[in-house]
Every structure is written in structure tokens, then in C-alpha cells.
PDB file of N, CA and C in Angstrom:
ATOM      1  N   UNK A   1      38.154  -3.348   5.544  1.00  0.00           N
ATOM      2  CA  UNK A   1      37.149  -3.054   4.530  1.00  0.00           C
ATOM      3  C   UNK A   1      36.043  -4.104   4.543  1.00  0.00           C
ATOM      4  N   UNK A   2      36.682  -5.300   4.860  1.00  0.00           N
ATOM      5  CA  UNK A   2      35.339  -6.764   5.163  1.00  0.00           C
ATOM      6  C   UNK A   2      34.014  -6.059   5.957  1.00  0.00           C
ATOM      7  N   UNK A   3      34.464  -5.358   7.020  1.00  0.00           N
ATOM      8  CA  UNK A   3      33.684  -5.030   8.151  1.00  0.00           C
ATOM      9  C   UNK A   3      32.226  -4.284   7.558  1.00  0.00           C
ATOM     10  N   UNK A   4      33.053  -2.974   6.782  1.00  0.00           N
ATOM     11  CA  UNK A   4      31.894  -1.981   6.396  1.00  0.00           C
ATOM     12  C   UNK A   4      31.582  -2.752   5.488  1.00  0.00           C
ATOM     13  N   UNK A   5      31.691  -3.686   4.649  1.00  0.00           N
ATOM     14  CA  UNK A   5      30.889  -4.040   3.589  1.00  0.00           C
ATOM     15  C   UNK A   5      29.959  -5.265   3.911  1.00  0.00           C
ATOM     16  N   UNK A   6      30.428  -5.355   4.872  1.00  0.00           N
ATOM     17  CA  UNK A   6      28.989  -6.361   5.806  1.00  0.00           C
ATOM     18  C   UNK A   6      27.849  -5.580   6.384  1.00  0.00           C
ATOM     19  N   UNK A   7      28.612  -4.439   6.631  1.00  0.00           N
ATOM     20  CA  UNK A   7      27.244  -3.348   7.577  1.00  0.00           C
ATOM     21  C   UNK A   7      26.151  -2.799   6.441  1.00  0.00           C
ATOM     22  N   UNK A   8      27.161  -2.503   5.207  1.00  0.00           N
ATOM     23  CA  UNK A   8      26.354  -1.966   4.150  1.00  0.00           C
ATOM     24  C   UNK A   8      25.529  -3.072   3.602  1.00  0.00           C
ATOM     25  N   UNK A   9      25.517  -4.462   3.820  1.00  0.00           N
ATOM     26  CA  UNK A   9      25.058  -5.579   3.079  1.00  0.00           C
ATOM     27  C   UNK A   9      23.747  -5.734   4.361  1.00  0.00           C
ATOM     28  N   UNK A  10      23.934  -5.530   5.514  1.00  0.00           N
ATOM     29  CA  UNK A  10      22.893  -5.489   6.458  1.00  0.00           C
ATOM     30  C   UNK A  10      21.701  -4.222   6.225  1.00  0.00           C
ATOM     31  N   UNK A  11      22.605  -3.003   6.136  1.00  0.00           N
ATOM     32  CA  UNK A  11      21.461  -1.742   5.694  1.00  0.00           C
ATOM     33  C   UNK A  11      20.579  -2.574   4.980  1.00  0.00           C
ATOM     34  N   UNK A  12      21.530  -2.909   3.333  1.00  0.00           N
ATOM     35  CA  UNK A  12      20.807  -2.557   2.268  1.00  0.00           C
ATOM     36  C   UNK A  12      19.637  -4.162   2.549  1.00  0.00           C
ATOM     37  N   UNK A  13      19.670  -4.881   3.514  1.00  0.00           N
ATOM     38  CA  UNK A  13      18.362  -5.752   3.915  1.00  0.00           C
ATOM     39  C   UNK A  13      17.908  -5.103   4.673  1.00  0.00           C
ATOM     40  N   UNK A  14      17.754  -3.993   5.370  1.00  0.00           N
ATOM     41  CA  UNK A  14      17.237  -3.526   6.793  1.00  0.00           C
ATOM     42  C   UNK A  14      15.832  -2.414   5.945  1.00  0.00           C
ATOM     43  N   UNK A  15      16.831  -1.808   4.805  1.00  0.00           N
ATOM     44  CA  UNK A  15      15.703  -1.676   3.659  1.00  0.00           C
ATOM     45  C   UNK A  15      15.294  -1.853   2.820  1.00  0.00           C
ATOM     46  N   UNK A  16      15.332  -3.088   2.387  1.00  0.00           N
ATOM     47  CA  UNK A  16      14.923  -3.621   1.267  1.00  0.00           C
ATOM     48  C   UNK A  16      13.319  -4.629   2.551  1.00  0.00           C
ATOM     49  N   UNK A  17      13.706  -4.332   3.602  1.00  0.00           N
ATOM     50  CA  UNK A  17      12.026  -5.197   4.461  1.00  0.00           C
ATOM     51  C   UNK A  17      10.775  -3.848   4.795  1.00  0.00           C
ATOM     52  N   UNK A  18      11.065  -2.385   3.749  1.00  0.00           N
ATOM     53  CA  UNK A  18      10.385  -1.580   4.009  1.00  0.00           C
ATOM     54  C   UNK A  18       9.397  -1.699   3.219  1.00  0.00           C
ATOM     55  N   UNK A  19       8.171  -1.251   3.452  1.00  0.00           N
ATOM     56  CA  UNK A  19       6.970  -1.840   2.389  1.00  0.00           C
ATOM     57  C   UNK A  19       6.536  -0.016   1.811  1.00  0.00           C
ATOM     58  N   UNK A  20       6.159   0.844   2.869  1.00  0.00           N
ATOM     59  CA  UNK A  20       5.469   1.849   2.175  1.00  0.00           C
ATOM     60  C   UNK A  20       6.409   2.731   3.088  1.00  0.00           C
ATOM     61  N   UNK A  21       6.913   4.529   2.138  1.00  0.00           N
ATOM     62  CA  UNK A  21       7.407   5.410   2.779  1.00  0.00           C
ATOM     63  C   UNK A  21       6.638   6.587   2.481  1.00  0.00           C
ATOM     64  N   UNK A  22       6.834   7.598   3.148  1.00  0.00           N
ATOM     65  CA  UNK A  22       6.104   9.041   2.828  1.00  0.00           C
ATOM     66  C   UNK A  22       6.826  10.034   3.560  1.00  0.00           C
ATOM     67  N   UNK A  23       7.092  11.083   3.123  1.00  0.00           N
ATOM     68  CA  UNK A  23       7.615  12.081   3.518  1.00  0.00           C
ATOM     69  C   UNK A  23       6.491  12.696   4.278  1.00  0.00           C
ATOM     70  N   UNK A  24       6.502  14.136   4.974  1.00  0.00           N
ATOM     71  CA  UNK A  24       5.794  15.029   5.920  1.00  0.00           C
ATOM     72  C   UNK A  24       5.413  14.786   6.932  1.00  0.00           C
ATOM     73  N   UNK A  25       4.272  15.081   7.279  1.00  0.00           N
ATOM     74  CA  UNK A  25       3.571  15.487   8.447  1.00  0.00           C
ATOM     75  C   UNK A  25       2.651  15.244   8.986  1.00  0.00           C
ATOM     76  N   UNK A  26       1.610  14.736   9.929  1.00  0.00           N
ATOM     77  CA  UNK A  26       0.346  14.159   9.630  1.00  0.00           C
ATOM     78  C   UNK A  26      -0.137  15.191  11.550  1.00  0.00           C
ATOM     79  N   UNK A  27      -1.249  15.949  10.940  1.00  0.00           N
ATOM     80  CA  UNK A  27      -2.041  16.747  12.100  1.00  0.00           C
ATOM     81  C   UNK A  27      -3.659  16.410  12.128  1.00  0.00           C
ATOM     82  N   UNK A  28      -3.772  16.524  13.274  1.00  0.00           N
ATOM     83  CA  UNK A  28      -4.936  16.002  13.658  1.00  0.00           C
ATOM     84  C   UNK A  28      -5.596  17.244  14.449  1.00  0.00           C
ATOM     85  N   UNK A  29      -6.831  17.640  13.397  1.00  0.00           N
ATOM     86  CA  UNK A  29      -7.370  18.838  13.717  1.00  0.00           C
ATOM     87  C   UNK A  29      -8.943  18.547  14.159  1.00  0.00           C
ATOM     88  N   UNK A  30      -9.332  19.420  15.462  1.00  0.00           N
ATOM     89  CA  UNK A  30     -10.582  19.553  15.580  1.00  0.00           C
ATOM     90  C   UNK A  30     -11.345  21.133  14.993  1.00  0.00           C
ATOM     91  N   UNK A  31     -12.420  21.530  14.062  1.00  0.00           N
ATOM     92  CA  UNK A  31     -12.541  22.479  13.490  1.00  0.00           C
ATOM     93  C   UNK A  31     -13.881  23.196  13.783  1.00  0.00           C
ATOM     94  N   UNK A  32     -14.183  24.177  13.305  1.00  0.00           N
ATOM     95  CA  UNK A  32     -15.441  25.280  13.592  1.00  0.00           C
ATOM     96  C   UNK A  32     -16.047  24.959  12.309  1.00  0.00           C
ATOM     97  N   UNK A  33     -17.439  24.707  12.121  1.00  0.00           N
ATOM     98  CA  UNK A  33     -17.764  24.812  11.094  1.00  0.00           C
ATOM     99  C   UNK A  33     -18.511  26.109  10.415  1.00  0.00           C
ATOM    100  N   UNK A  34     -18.395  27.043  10.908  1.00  0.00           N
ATOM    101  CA  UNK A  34     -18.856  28.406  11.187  1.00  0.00           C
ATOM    102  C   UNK A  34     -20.213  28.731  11.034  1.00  0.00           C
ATOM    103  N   UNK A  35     -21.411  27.655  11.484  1.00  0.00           N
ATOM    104  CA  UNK A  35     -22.503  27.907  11.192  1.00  0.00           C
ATOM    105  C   UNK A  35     -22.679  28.533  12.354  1.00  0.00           C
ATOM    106  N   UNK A  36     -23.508  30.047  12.927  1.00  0.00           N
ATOM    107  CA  UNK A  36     -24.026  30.449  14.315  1.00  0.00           C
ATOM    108  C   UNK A  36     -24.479  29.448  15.419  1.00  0.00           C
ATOM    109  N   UNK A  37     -25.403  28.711  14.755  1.00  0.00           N
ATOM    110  CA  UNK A  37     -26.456  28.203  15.398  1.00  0.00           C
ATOM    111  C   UNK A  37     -25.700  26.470  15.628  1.00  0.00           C
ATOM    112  N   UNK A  38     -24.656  26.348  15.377  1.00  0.00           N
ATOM    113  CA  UNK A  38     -23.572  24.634  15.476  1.00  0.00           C
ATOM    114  C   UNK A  38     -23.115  24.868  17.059  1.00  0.00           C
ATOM    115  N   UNK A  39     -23.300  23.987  17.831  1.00  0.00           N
ATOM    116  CA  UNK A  39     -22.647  23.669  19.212  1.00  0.00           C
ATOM    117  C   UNK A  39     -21.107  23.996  19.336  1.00  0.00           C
ATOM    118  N   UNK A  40     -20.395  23.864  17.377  1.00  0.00           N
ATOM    119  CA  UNK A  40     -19.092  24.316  17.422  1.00  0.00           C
ATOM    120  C   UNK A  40     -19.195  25.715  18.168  1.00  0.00           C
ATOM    121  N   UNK A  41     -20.298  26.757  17.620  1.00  0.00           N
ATOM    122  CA  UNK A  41     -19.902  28.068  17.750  1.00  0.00           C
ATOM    123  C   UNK A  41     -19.691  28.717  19.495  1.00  0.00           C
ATOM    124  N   UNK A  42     -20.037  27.784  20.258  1.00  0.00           N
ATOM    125  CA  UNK A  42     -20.141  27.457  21.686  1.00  0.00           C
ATOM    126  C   UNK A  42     -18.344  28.049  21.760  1.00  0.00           C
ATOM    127  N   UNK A  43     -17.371  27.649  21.339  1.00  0.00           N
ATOM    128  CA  UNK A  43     -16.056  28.194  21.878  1.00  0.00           C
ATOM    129  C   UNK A  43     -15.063  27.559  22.512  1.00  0.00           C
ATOM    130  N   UNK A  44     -16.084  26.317  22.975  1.00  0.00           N
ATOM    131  CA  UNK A  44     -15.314  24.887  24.033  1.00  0.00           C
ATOM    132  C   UNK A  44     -15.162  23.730  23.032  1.00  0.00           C
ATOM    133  N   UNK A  45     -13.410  23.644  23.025  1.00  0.00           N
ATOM    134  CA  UNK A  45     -12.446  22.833  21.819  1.00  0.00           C
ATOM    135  C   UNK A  45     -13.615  21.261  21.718  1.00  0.00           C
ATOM    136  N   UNK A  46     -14.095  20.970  23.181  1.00  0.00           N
ATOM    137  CA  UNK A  46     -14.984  19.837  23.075  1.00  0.00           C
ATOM    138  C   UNK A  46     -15.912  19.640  22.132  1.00  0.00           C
ATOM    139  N   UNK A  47     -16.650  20.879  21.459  1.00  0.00           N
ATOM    140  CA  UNK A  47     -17.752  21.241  20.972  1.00  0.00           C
ATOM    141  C   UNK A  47     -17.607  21.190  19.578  1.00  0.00           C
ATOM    142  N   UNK A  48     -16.199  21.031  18.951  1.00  0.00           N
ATOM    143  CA  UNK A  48     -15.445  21.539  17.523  1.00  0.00           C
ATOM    144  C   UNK A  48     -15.860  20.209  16.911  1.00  0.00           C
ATOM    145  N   UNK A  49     -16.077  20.163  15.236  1.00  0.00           N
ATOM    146  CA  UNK A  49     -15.821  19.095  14.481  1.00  0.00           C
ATOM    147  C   UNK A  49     -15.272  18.476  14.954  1.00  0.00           C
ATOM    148  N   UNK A  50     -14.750  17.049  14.312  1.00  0.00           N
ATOM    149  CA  UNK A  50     -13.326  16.466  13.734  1.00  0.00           C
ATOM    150  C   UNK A  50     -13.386  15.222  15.253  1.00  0.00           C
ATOM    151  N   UNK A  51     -12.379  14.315  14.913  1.00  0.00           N
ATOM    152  CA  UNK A  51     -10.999  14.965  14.412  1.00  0.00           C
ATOM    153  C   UNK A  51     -10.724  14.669  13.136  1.00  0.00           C
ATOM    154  N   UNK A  52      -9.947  15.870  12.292  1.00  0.00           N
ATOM    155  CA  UNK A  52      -9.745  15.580  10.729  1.00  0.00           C
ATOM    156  C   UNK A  52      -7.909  15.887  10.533  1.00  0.00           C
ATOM    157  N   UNK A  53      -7.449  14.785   9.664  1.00  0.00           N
ATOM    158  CA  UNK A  53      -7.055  14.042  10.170  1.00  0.00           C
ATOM    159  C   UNK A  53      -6.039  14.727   8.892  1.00  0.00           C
ATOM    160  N   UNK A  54      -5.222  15.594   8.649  1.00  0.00           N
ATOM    161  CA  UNK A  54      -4.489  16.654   7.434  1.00  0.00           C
ATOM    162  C   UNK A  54      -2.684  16.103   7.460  1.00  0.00           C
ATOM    163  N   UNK A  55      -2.664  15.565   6.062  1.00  0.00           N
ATOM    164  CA  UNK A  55      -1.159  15.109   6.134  1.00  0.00           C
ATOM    165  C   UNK A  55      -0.670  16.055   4.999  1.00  0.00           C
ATOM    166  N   UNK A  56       0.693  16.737   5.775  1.00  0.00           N
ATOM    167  CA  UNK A  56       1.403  17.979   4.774  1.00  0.00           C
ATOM    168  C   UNK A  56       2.640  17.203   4.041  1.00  0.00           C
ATOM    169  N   UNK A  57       2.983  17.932   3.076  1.00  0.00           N
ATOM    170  CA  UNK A  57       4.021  17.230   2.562  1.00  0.00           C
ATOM    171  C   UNK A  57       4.806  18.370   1.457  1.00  0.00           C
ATOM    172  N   UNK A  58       5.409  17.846   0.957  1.00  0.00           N
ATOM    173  CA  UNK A  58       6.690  19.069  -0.124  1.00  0.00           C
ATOM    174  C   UNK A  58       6.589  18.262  -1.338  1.00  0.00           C
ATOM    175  N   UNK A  59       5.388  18.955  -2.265  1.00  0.00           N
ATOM    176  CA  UNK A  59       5.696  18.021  -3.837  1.00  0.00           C
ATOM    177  C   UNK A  59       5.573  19.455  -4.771  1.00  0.00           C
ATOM    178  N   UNK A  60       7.015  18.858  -5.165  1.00  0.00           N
ATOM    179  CA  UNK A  60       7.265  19.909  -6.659  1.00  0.00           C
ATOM    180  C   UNK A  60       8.111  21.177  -6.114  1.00  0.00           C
ATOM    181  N   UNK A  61       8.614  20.723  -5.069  1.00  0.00           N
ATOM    182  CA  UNK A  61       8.917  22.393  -4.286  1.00  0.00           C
ATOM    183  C   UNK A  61       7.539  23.593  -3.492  1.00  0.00           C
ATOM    184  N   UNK A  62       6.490  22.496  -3.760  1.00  0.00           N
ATOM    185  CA  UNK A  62       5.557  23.415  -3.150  1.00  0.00           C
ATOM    186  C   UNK A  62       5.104  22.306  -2.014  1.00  0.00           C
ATOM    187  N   UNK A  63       4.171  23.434  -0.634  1.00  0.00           N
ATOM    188  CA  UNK A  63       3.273  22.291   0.226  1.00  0.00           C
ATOM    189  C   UNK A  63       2.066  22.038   0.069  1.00  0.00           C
ATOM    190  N   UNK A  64       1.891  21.306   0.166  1.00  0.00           N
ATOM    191  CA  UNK A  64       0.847  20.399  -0.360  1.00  0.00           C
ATOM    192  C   UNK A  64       0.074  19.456   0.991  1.00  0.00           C
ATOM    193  N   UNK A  65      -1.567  20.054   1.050  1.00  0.00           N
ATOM    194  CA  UNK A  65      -2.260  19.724   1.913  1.00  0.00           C
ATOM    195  C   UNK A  65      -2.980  18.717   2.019  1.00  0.00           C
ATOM    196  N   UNK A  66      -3.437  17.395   2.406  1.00  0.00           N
ATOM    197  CA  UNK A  66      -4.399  16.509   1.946  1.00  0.00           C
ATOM    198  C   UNK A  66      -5.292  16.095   3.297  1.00  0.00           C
ATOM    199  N   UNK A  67      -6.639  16.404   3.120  1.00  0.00           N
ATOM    200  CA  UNK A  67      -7.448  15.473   4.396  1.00  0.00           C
ATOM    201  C   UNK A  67      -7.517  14.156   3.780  1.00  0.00           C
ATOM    202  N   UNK A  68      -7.191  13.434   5.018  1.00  0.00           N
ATOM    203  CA  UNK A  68      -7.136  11.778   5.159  1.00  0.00           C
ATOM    204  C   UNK A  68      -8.049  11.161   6.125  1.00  0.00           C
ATOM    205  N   UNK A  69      -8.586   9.887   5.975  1.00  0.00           N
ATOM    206  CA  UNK A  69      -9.290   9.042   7.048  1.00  0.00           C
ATOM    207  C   UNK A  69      -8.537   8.477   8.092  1.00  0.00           C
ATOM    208  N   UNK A  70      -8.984   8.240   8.987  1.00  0.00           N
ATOM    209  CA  UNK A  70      -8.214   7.976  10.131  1.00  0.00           C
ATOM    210  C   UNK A  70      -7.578   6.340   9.592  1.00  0.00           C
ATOM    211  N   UNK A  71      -8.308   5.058   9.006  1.00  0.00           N
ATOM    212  CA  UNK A  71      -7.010   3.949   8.511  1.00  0.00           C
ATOM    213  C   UNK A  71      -5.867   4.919   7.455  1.00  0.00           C
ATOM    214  N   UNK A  72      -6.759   5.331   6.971  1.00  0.00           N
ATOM    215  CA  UNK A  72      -5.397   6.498   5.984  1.00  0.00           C
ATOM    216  C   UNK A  72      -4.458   7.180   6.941  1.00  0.00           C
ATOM    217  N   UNK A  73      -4.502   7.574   7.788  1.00  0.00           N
ATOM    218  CA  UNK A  73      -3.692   8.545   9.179  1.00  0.00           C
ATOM    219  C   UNK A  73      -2.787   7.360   9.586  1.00  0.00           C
ATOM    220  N   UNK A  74      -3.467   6.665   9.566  1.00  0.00           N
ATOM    221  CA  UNK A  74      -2.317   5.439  10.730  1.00  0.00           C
ATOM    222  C   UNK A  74      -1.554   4.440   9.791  1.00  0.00           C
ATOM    223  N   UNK A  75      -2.378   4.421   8.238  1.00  0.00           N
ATOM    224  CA  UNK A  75      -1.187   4.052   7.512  1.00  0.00           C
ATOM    225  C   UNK A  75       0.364   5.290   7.247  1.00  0.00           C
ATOM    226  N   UNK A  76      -0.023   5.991   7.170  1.00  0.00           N
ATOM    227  CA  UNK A  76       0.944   7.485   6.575  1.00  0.00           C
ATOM    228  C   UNK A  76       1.559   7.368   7.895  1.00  0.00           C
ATOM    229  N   UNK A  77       1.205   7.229   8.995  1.00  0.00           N
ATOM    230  CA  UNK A  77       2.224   7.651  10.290  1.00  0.00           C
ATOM    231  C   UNK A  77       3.054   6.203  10.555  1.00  0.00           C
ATOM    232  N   UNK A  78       2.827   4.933   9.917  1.00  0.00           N
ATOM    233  CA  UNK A  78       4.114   4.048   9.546  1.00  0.00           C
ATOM    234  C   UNK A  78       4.910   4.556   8.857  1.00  0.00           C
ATOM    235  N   UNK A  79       4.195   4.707   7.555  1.00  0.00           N
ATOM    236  CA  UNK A  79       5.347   4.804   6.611  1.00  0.00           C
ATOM    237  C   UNK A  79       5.753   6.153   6.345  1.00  0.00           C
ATOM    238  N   UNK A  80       5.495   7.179   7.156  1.00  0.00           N
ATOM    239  CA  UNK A  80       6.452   8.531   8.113  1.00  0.00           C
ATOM    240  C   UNK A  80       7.533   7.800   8.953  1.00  0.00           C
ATOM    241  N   UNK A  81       7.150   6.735   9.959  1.00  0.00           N
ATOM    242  CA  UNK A  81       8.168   6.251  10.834  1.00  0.00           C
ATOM    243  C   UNK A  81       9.144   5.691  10.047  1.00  0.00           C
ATOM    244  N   UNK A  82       8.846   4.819   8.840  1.00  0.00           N
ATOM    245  CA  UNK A  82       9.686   3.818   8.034  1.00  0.00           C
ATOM    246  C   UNK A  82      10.433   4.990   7.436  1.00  0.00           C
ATOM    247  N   UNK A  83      10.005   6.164   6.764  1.00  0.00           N
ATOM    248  CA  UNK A  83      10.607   7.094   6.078  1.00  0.00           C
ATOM    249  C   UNK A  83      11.988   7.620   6.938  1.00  0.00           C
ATOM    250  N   UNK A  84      11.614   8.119   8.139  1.00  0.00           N
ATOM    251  CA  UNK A  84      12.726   8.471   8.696  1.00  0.00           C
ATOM    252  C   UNK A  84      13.744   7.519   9.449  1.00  0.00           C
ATOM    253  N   UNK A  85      13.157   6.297   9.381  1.00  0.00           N
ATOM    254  CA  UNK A  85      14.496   4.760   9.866  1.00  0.00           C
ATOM    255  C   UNK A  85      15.326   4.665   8.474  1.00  0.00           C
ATOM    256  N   UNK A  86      14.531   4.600   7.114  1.00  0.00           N
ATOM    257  CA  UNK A  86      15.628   4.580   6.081  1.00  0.00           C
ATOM    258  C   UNK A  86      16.764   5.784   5.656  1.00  0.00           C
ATOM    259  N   UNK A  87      15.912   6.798   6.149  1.00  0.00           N
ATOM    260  CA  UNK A  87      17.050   8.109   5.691  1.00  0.00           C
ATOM    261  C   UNK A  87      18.129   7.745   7.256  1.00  0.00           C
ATOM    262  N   UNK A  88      17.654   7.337   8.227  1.00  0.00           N
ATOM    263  CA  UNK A  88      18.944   7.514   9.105  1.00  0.00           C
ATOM    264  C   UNK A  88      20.127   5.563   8.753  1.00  0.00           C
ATOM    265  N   UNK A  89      19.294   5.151   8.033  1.00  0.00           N
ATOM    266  CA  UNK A  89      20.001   3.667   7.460  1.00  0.00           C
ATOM    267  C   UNK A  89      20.850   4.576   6.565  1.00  0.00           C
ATOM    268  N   UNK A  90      20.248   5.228   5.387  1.00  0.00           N
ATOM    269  CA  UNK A  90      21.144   5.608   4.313  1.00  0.00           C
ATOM    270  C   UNK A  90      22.107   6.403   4.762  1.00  0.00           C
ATOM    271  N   UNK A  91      22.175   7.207   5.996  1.00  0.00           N
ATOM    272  CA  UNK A  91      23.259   7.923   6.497  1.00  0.00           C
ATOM    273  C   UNK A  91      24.252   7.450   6.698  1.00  0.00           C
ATOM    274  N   UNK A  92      23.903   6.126   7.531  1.00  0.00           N
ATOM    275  CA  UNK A  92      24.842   5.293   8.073  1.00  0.00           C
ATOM    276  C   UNK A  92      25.099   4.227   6.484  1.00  0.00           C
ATOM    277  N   UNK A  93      24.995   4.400   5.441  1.00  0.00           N
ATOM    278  CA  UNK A  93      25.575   4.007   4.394  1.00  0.00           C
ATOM    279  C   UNK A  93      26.752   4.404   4.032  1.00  0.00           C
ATOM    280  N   UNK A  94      25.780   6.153   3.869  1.00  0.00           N
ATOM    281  CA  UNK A  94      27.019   6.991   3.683  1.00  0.00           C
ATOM    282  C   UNK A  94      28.483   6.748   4.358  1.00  0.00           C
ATOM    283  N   UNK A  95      27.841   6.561   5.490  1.00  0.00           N
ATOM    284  CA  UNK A  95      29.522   7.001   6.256  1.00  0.00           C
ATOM    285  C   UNK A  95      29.878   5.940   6.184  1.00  0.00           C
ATOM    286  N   UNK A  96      29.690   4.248   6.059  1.00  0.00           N
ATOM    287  CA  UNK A  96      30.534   2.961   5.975  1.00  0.00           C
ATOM    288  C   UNK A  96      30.893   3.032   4.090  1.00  0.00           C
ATOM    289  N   UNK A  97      30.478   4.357   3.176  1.00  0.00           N
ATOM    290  CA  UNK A  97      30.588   3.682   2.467  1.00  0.00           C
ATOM    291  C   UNK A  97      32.112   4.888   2.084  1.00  0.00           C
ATOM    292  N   UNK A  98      32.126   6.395   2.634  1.00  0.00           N
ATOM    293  CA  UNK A  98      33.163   6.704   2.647  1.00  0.00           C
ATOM    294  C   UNK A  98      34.432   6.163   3.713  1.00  0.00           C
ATOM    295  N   UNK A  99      34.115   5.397   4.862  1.00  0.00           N
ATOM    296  CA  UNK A  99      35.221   4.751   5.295  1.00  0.00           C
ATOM    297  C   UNK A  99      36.094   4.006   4.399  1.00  0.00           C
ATOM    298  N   UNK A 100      35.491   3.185   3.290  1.00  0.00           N
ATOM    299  CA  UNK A 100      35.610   2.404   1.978  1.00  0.00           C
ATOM    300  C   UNK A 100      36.335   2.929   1.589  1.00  0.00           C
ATOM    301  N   UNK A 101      35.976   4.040   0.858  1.00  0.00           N
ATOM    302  CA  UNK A 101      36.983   4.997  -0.028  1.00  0.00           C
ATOM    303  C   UNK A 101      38.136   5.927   0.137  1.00  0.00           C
ATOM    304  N   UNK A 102      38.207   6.666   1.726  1.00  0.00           N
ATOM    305  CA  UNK A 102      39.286   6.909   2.435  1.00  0.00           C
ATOM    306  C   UNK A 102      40.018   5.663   2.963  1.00  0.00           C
ATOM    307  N   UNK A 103      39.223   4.335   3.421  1.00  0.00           N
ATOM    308  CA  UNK A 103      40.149   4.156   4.449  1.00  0.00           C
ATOM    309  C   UNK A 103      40.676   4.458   5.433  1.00  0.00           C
ATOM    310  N   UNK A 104      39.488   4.791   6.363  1.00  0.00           N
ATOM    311  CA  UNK A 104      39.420   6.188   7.174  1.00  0.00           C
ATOM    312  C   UNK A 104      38.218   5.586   8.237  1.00  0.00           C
ATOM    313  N   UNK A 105      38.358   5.864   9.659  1.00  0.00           N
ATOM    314  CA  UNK A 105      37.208   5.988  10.083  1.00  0.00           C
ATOM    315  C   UNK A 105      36.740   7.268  10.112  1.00  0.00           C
ATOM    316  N   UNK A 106      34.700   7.557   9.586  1.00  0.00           N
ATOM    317  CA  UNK A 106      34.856   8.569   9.371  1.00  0.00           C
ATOM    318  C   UNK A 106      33.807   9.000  10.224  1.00  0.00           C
ATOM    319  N   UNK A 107      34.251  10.033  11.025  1.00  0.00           N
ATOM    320  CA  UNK A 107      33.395  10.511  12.572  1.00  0.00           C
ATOM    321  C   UNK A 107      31.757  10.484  12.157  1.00  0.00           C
ATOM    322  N   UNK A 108      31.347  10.296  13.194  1.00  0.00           N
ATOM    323  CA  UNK A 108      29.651   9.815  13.517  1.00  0.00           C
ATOM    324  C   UNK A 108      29.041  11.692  13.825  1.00  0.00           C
ATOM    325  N   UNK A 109      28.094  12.132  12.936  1.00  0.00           N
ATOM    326  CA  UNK A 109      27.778  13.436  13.258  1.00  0.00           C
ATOM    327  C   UNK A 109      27.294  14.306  12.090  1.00  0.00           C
TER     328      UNK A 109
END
């Protein structure tokens, strides 16, 4: 039991050194601005707006769209990366923290 409660004492520093998290998605769109007479309307992806820079996400049970600036893009795509290192830390909580309570090693999966 020493063992897992050292691993869980390592997680819980591995995230407690996380600064910013965010859930979703972050796309990077080039767009038409549908005026006739715009070089967009030309047809060649080269010719399109952008790039604009759309991070999706799930608030309230609904999705939820936001255009962002590109330092805004490259902050959100850390703390997307940080988001998904802590949910796979807290997994691996989980399972050192039911080894604890069975007394059990408990399969990886």
C-alpha cells in the first residue's frame, strides 16, 4: 500500500504544476467572404480569408463556438495539451487509488 500512495502523492504534484486547462477543440479555418468581386471568390483555398482561428467546446450540455487570436490559439492548444495529461494523471489515480481499497492489482485499460 506504501507504493500506490507514493504514486498518488507524485500525480497529485504532477498536477498541482498545471497552470491553465480547457476542454475542446481548436480549428484553424481559411474562409470566403462572399463578396463577387473578393480574390476569395477566385475558388483557390490560397485566395480564402483567414487563418481564423475557432475553438469548440461543450458548455451547459450545449457546443459552443468561439473565434480566437492566434496568441489566444496557442494559449488554448497548451492548456488542451495540459487538459488531456491531467485526465490521463487522474486515471492513473483512479486505478492506484482502487488498488488501495481492494488490495488488488487493478488491470491497466
Amino acid at each position: 500500500m506504501g507504493e500506490e500512495k507514493r504514486r498518488i502523492a507524485e500525480i497529485k504534484k504532477k498536477i498541482a504544476g498545471f497552470d491553465l486547462i480547457c476542454p475542446g477543440t481548436l480549428m484553424v479555418r481559411k474562409k470566403p467572404c462572399g463578396k463577387p468581386n473578393c480574390r476569395c471568390a477566385s475558388g483557390d483555398p490560397e485566395d480564402l480569408h483567414g487563418p481564423y482561428y475557432e475553438w469548440n467546446r461543450y458548455m451547459d450540455g450545449r457546443l459552443a463556438h468561439k473565434i480566437v487570436s492566434q496568441k489566444q490559439a496557442e494559449e488554448l492548444k497548451r492548456a488542451m495539451d495540459n487538459q488531456r495529461e491531467v485526465k490521463a494523471l487522474l486515471h492513473e489515480w483512479e486505478r492506484e487509488s482502487a488498488e488501495i481499497i481492494l488490495g488488488t492489482k487493478v488491470r491497466k485499460g
